[in-house]
PDB file of N, CA and C in Angstrom:
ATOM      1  N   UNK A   1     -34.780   4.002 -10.773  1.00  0.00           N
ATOM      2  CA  UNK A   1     -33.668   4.706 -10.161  1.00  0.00           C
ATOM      3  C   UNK A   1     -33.267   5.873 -11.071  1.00  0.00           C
ATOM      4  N   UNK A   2     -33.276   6.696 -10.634  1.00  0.00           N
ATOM      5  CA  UNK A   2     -32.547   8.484 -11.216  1.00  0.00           C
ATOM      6  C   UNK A   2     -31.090   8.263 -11.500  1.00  0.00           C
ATOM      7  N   UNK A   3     -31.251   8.616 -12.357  1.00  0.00           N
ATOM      8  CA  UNK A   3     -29.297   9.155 -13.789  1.00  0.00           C
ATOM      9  C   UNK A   3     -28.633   9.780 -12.522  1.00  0.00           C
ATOM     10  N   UNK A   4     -27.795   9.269 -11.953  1.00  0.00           N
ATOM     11  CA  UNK A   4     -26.932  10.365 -11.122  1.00  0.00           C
ATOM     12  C   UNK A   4     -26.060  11.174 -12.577  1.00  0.00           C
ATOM     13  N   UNK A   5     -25.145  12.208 -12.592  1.00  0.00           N
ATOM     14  CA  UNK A   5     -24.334  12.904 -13.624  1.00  0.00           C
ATOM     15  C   UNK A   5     -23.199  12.142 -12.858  1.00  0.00           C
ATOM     16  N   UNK A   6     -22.142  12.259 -14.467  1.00  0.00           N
ATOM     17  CA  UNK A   6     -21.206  11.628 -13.762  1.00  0.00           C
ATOM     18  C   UNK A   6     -20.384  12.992 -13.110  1.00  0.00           C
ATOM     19  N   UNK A   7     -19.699  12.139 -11.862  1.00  0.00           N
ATOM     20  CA  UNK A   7     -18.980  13.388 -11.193  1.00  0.00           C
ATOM     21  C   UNK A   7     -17.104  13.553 -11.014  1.00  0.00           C
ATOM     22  N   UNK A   8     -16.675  11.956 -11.890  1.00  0.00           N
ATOM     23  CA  UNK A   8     -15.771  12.558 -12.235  1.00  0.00           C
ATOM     24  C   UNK A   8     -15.241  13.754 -13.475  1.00  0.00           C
ATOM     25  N   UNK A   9     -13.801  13.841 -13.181  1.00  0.00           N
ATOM     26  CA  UNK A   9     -13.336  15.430 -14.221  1.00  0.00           C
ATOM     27  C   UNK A   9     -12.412  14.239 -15.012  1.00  0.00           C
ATOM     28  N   UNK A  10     -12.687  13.191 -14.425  1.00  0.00           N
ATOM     29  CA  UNK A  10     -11.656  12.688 -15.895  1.00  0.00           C
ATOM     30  C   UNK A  10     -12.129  11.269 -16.296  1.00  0.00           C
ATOM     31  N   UNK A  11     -11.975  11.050 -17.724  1.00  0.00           N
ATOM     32  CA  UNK A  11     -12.994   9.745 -17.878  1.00  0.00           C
ATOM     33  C   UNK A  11     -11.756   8.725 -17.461  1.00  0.00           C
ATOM     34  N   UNK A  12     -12.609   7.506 -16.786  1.00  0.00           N
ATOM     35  CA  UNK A  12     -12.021   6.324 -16.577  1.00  0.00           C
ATOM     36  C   UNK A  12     -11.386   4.778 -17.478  1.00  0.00           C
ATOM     37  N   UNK A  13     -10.400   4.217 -17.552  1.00  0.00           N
ATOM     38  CA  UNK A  13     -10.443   3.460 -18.177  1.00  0.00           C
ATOM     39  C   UNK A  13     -10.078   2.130 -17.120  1.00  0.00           C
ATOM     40  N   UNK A  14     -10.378   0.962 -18.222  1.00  0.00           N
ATOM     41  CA  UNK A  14     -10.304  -0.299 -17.283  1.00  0.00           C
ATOM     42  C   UNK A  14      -8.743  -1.033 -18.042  1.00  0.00           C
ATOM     43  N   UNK A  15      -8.261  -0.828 -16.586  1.00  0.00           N
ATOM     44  CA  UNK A  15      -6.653  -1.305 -16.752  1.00  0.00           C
ATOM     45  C   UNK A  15      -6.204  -2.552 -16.104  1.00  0.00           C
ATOM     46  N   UNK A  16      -5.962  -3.350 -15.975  1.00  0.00           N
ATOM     47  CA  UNK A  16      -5.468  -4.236 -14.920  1.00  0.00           C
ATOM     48  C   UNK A  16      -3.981  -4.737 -15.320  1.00  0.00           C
ATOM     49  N   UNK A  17      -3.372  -3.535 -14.051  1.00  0.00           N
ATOM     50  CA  UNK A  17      -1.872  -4.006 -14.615  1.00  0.00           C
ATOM     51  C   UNK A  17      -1.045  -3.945 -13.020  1.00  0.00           C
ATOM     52  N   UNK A  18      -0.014  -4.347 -13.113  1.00  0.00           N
ATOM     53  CA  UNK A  18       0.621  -4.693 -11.756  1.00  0.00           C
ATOM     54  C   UNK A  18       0.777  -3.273 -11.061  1.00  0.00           C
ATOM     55  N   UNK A  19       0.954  -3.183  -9.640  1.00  0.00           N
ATOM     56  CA  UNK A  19       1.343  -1.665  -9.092  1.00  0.00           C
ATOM     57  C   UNK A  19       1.992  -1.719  -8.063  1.00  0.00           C
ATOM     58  N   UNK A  20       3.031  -0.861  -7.649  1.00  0.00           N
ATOM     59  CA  UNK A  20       3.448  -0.723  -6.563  1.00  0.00           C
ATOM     60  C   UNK A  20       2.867   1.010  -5.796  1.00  0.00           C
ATOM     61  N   UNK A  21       2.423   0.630  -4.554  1.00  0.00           N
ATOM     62  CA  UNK A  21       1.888   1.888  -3.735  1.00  0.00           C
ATOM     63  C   UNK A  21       2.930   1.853  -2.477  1.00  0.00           C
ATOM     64  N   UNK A  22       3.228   2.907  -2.313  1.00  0.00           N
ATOM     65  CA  UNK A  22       4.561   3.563  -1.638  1.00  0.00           C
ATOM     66  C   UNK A  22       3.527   4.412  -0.688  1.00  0.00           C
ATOM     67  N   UNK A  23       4.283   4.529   0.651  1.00  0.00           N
ATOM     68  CA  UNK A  23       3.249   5.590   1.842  1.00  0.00           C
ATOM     69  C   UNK A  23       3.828   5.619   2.918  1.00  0.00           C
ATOM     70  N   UNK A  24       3.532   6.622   3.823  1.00  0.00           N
ATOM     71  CA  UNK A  24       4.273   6.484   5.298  1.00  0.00           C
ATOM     72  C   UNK A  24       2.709   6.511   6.200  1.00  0.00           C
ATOM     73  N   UNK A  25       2.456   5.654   6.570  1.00  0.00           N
ATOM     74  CA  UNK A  25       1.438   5.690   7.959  1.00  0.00           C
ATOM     75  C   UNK A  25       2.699   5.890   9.398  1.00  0.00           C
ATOM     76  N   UNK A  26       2.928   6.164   9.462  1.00  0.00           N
ATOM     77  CA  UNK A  26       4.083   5.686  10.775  1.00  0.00           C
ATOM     78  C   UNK A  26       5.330   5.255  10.490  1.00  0.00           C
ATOM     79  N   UNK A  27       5.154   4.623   9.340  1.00  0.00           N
ATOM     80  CA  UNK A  27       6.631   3.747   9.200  1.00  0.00           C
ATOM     81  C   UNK A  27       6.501   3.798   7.338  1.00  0.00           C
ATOM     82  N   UNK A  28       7.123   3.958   7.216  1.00  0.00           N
ATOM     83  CA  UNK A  28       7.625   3.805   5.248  1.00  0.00           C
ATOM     84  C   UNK A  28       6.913   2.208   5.276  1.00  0.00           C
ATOM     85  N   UNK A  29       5.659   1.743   4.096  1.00  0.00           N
ATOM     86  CA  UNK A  29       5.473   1.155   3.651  1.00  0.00           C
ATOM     87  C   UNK A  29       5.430   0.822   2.003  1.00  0.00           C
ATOM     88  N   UNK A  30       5.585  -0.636   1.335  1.00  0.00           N
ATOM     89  CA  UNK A  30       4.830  -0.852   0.251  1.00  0.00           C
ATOM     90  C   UNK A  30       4.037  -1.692   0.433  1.00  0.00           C
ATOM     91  N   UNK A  31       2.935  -1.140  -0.734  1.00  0.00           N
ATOM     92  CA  UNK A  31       1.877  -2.547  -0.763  1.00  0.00           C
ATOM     93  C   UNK A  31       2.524  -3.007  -2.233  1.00  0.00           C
ATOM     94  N   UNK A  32       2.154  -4.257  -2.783  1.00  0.00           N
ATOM     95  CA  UNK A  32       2.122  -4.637  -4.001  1.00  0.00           C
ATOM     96  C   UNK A  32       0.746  -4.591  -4.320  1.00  0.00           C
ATOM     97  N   UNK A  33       0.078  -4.292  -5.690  1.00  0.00           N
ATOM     98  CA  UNK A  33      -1.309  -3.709  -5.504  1.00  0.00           C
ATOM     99  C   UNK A  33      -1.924  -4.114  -7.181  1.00  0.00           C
ATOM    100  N   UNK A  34      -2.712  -4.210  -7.667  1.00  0.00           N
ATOM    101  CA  UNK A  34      -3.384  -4.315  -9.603  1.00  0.00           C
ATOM    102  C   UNK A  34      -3.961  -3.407  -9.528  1.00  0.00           C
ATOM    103  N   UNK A  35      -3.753  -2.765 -10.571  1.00  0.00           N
ATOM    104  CA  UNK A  35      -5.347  -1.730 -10.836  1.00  0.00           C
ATOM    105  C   UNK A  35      -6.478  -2.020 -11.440  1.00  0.00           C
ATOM    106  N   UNK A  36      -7.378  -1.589 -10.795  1.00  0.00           N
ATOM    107  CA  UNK A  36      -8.557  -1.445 -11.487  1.00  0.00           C
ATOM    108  C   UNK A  36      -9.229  -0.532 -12.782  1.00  0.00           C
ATOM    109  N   UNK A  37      -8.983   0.192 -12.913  1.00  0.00           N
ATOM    110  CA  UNK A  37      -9.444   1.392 -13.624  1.00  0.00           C
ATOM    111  C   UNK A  37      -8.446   2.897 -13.166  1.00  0.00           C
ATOM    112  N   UNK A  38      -7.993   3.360 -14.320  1.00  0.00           N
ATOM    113  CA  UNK A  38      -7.171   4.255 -14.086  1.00  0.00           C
ATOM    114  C   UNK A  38      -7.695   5.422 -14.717  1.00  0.00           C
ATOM    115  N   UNK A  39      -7.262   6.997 -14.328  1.00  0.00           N
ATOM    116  CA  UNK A  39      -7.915   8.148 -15.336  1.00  0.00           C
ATOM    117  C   UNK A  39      -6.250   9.043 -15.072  1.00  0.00           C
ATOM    118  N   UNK A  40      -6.433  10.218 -15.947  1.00  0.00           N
ATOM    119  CA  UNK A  40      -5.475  10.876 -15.837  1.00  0.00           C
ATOM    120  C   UNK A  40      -5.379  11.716 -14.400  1.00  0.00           C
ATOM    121  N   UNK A  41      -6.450  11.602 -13.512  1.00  0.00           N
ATOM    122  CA  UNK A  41      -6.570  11.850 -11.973  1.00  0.00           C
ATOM    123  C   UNK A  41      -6.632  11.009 -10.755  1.00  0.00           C
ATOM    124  N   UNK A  42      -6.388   9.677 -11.403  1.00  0.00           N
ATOM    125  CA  UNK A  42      -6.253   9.291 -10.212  1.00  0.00           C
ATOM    126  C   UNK A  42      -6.692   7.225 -10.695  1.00  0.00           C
ATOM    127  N   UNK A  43      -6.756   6.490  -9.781  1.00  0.00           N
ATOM    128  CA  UNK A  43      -7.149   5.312  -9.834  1.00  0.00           C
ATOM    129  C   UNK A  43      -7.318   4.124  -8.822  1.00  0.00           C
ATOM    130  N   UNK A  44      -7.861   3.196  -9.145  1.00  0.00           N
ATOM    131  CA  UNK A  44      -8.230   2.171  -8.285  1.00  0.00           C
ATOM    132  C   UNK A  44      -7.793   1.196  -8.259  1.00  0.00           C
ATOM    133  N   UNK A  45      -7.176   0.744  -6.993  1.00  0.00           N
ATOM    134  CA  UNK A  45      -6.666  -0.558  -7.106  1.00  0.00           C
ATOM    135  C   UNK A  45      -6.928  -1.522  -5.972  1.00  0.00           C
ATOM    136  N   UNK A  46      -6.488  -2.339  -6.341  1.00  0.00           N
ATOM    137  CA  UNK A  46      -6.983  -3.681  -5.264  1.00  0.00           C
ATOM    138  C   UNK A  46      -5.889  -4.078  -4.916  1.00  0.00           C
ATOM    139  N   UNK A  47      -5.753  -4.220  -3.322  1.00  0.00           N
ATOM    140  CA  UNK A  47      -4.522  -4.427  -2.686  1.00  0.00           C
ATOM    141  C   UNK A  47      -4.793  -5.551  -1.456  1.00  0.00           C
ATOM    142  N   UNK A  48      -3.892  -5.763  -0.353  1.00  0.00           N
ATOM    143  CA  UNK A  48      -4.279  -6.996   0.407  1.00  0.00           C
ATOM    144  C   UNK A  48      -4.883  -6.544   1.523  1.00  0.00           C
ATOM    145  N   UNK A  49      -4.390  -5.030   1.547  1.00  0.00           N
ATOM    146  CA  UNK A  49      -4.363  -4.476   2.913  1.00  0.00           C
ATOM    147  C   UNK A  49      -4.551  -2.618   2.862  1.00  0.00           C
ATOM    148  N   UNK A  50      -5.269  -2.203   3.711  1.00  0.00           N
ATOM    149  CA  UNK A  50      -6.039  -1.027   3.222  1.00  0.00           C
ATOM    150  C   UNK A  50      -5.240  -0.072   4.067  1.00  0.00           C
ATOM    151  N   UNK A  51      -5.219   1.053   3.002  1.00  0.00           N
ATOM    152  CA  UNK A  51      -4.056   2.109   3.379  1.00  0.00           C
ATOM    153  C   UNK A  51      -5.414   3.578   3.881  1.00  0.00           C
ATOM    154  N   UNK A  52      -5.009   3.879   5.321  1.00  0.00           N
ATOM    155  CA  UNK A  52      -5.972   5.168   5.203  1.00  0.00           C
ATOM    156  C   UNK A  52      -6.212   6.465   4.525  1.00  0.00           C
ATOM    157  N   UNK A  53      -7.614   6.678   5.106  1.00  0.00           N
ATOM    158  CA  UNK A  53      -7.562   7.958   3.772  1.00  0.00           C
ATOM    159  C   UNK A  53      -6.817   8.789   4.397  1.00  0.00           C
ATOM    160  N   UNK A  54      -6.666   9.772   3.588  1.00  0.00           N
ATOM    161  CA  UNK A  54      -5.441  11.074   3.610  1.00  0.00           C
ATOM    162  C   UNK A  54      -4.385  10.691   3.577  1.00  0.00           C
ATOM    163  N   UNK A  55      -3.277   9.613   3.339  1.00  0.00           N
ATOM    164  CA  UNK A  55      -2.706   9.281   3.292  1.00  0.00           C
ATOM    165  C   UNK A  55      -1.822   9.940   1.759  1.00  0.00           C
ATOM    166  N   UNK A  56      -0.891  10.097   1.906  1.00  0.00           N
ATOM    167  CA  UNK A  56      -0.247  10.847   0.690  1.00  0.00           C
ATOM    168  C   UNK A  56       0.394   9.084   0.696  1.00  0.00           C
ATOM    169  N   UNK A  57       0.635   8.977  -0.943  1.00  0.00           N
ATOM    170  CA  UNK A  57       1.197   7.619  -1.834  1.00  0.00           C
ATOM    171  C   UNK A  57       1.736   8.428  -2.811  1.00  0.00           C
ATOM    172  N   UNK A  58       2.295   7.178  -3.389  1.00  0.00           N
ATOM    173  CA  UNK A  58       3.155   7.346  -4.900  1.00  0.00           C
ATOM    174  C   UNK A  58       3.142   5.345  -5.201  1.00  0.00           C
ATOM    175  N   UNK A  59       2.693   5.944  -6.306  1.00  0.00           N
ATOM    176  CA  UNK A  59       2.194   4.635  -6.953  1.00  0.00           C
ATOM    177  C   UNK A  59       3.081   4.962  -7.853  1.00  0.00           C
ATOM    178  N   UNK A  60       3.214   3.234  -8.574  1.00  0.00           N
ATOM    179  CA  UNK A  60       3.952   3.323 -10.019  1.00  0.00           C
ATOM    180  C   UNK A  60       3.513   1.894 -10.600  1.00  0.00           C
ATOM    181  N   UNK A  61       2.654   1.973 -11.481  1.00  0.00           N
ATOM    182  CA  UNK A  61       1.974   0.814 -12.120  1.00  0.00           C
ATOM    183  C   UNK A  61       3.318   0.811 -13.227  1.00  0.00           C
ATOM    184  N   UNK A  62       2.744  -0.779 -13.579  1.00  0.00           N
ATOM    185  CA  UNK A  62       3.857  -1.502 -14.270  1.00  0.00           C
ATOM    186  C   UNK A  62       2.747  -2.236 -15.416  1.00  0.00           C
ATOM    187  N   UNK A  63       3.237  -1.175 -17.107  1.00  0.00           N
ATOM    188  CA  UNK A  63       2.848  -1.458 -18.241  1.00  0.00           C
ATOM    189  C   UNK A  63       3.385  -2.721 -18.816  1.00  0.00           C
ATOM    190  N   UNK A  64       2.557  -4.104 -18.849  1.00  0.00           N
ATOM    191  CA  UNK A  64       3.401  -5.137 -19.673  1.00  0.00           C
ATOM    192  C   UNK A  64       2.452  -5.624 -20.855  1.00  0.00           C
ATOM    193  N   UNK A  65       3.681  -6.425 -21.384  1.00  0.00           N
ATOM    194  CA  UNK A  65       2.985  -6.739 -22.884  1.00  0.00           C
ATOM    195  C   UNK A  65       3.165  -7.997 -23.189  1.00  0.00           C
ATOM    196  N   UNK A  66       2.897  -8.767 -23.444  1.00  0.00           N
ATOM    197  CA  UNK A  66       3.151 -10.456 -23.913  1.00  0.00           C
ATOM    198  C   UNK A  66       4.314 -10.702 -22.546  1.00  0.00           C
ATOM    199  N   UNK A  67       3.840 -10.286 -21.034  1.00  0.00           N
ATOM    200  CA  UNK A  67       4.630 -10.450 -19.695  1.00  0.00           C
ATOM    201  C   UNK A  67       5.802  -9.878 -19.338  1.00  0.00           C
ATOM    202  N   UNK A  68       6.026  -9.063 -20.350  1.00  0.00           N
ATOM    203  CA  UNK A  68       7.212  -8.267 -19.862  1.00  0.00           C
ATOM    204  C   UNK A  68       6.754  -6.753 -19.542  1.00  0.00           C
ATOM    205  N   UNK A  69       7.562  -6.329 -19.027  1.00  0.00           N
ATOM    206  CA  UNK A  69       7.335  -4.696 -18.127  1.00  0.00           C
ATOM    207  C   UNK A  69       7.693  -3.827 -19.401  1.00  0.00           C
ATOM    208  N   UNK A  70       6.767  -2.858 -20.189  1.00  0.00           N
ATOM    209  CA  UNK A  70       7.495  -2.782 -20.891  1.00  0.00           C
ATOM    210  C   UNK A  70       7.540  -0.769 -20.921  1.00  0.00           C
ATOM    211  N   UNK A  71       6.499  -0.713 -19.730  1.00  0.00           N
ATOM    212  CA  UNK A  71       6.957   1.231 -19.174  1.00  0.00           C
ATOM    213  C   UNK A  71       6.625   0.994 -17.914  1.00  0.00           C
ATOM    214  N   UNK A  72       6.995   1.743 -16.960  1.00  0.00           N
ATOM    215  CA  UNK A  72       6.983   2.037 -15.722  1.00  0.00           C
ATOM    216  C   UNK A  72       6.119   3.706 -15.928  1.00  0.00           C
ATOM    217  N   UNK A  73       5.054   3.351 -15.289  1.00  0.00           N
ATOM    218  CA  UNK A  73       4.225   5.288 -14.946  1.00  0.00           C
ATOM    219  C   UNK A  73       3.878   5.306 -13.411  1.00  0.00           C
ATOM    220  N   UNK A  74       4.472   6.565 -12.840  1.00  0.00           N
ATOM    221  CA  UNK A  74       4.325   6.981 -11.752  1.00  0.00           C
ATOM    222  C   UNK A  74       3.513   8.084 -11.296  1.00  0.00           C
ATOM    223  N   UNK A  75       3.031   8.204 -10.214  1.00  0.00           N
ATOM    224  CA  UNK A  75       2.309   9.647  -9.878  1.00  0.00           C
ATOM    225  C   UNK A  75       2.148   9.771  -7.949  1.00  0.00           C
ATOM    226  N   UNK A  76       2.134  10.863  -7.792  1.00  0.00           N
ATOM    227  CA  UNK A  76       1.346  11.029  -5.993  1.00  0.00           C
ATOM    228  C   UNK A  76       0.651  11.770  -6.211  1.00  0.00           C
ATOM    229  N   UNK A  77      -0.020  10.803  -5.315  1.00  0.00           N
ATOM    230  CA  UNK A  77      -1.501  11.387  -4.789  1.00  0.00           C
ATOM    231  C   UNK A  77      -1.586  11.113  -2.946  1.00  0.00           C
ATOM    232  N   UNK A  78      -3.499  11.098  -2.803  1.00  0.00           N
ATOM    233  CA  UNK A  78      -3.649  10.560  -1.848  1.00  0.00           C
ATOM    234  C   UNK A  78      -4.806   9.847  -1.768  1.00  0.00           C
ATOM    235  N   UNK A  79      -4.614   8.790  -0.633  1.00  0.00           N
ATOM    236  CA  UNK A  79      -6.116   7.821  -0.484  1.00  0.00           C
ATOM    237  C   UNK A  79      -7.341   8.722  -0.478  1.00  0.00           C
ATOM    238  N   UNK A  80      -8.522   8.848  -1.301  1.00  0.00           N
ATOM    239  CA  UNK A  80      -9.599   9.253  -0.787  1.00  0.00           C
ATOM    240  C   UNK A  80     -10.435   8.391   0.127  1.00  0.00           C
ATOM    241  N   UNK A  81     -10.518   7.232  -0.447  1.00  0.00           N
ATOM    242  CA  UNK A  81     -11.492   6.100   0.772  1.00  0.00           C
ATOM    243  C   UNK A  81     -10.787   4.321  -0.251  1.00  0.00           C
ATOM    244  N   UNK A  82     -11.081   3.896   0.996  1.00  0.00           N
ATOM    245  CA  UNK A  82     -10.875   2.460   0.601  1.00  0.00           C
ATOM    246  C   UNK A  82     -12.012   1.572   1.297  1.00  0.00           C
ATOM    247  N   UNK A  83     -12.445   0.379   0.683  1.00  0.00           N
ATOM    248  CA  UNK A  83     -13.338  -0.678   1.140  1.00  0.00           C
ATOM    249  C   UNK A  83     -13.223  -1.516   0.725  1.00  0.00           C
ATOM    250  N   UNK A  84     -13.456  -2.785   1.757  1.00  0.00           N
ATOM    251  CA  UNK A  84     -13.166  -4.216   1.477  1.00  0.00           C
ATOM    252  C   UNK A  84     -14.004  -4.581   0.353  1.00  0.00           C
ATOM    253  N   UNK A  85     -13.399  -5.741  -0.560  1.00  0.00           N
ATOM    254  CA  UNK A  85     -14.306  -6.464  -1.605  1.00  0.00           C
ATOM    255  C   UNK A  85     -14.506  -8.187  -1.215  1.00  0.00           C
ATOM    256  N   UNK A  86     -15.265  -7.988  -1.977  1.00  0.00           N
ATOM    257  CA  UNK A  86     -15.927  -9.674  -1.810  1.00  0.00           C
ATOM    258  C   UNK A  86     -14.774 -10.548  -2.088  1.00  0.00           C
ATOM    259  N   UNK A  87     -13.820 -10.286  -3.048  1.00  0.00           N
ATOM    260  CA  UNK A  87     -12.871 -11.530  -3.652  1.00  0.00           C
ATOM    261  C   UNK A  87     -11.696 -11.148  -2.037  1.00  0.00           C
ATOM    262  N   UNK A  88     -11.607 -10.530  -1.461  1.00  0.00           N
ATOM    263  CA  UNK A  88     -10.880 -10.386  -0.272  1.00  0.00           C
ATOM    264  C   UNK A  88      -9.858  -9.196  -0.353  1.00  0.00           C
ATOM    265  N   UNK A  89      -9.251  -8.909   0.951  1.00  0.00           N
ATOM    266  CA  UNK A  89      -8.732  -7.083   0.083  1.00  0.00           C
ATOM    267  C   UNK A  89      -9.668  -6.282   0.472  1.00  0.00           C
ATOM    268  N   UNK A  90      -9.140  -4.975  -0.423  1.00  0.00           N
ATOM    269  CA  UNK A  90      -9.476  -3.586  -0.274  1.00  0.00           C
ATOM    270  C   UNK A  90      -8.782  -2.961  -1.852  1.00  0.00           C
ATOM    271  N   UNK A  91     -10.230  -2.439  -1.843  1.00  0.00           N
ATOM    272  CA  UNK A  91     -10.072  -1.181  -3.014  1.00  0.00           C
ATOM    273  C   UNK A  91      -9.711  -0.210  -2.801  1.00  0.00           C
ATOM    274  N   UNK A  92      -8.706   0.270  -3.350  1.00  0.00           N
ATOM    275  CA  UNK A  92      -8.435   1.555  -2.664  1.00  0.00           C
ATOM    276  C   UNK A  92      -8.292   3.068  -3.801  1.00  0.00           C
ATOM    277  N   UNK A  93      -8.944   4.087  -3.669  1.00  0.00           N
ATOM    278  CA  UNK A  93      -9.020   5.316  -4.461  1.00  0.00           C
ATOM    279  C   UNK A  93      -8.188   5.806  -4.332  1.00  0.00           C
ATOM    280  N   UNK A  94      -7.343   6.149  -4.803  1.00  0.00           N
ATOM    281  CA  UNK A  94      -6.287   7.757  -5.130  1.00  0.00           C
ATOM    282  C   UNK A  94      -6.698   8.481  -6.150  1.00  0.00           C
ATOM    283  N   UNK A  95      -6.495   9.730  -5.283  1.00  0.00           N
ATOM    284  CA  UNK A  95      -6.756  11.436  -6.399  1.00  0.00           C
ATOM    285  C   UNK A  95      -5.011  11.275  -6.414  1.00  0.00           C
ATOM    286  N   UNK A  96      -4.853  11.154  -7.864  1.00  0.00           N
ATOM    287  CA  UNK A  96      -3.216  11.926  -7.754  1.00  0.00           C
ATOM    288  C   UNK A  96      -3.503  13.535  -8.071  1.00  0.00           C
ATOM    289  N   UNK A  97      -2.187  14.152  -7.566  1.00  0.00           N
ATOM    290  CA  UNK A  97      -2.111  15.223  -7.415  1.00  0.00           C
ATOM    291  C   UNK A  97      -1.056  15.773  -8.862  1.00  0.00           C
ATOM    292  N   UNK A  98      -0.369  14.899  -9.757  1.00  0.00           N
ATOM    293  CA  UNK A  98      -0.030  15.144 -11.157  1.00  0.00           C
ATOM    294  C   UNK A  98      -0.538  13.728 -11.399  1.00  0.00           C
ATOM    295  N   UNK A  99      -0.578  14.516 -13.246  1.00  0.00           N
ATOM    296  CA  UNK A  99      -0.975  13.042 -13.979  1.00  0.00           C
ATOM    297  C   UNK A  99       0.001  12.089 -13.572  1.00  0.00           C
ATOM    298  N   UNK A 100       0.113  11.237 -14.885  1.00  0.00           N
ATOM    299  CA  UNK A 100       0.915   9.837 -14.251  1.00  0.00           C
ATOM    300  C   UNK A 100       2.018   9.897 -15.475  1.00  0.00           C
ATOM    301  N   UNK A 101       3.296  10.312 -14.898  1.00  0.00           N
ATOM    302  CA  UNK A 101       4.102   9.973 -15.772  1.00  0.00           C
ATOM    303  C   UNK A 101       5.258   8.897 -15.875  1.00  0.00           C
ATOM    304  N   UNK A 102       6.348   8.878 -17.100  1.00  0.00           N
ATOM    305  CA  UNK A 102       7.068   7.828 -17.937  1.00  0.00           C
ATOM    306  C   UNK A 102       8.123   7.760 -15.929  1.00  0.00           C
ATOM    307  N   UNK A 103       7.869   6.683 -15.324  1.00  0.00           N
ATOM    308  CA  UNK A 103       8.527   6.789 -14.254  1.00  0.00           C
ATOM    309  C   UNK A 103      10.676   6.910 -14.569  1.00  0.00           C
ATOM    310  N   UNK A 104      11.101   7.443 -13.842  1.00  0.00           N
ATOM    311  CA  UNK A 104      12.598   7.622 -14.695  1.00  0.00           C
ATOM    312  C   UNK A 104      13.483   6.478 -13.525  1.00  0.00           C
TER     313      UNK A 104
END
């Protein structure tokens, strides 16, 4: 199999921390959501229930430490694609549109 290049602009890291994803399909929703891997553009998370693409969000993952919350970081973006996983769920991509900041 051929080297694809990588084609993200921002390197990825592997995070798994709690999240809340905020969105309007029709009606103001939240999901409660973990992440998967986060970059300063955007990230992946695993949720119960799959939000469509184009969808503008605002996420705000929740930094903890020995179980306590100990920063709140926020950002909007939007869904690029989501797909079901084997453990059950949906992965879901966001490009945010700013990095992710100290949520206030």
């Amino acid at each position: 199999m051929e080297h694809q290049p990588e084609r993200r602009r921002a390197r990825r890291f592997p995070l798994q921390q709690s999240a809340l994803v905020q969105f309007n399909d029709g009606t103001t929703r939240e999901l409660t959501a973990r992440t998967e891997n986060v970059s300063l553009r955007g990230a992946l998370v695993s949720a119960p229930e799959a939000i469509p693409e184009g969808v503008a969000v605002t996420m705000k993952i929740f930094l903890q430490k020995n179980g306590l919350h100990d920063v709140a970081l926020t950002a909007t973006g939007k869904v690029i694609y989501h797909q079901p996983v084997q453990s059950g769920g949906f992965g879901i991509a966001v490009a945010f549109e700013k990095p992710l900041t100290t949520a206030s």
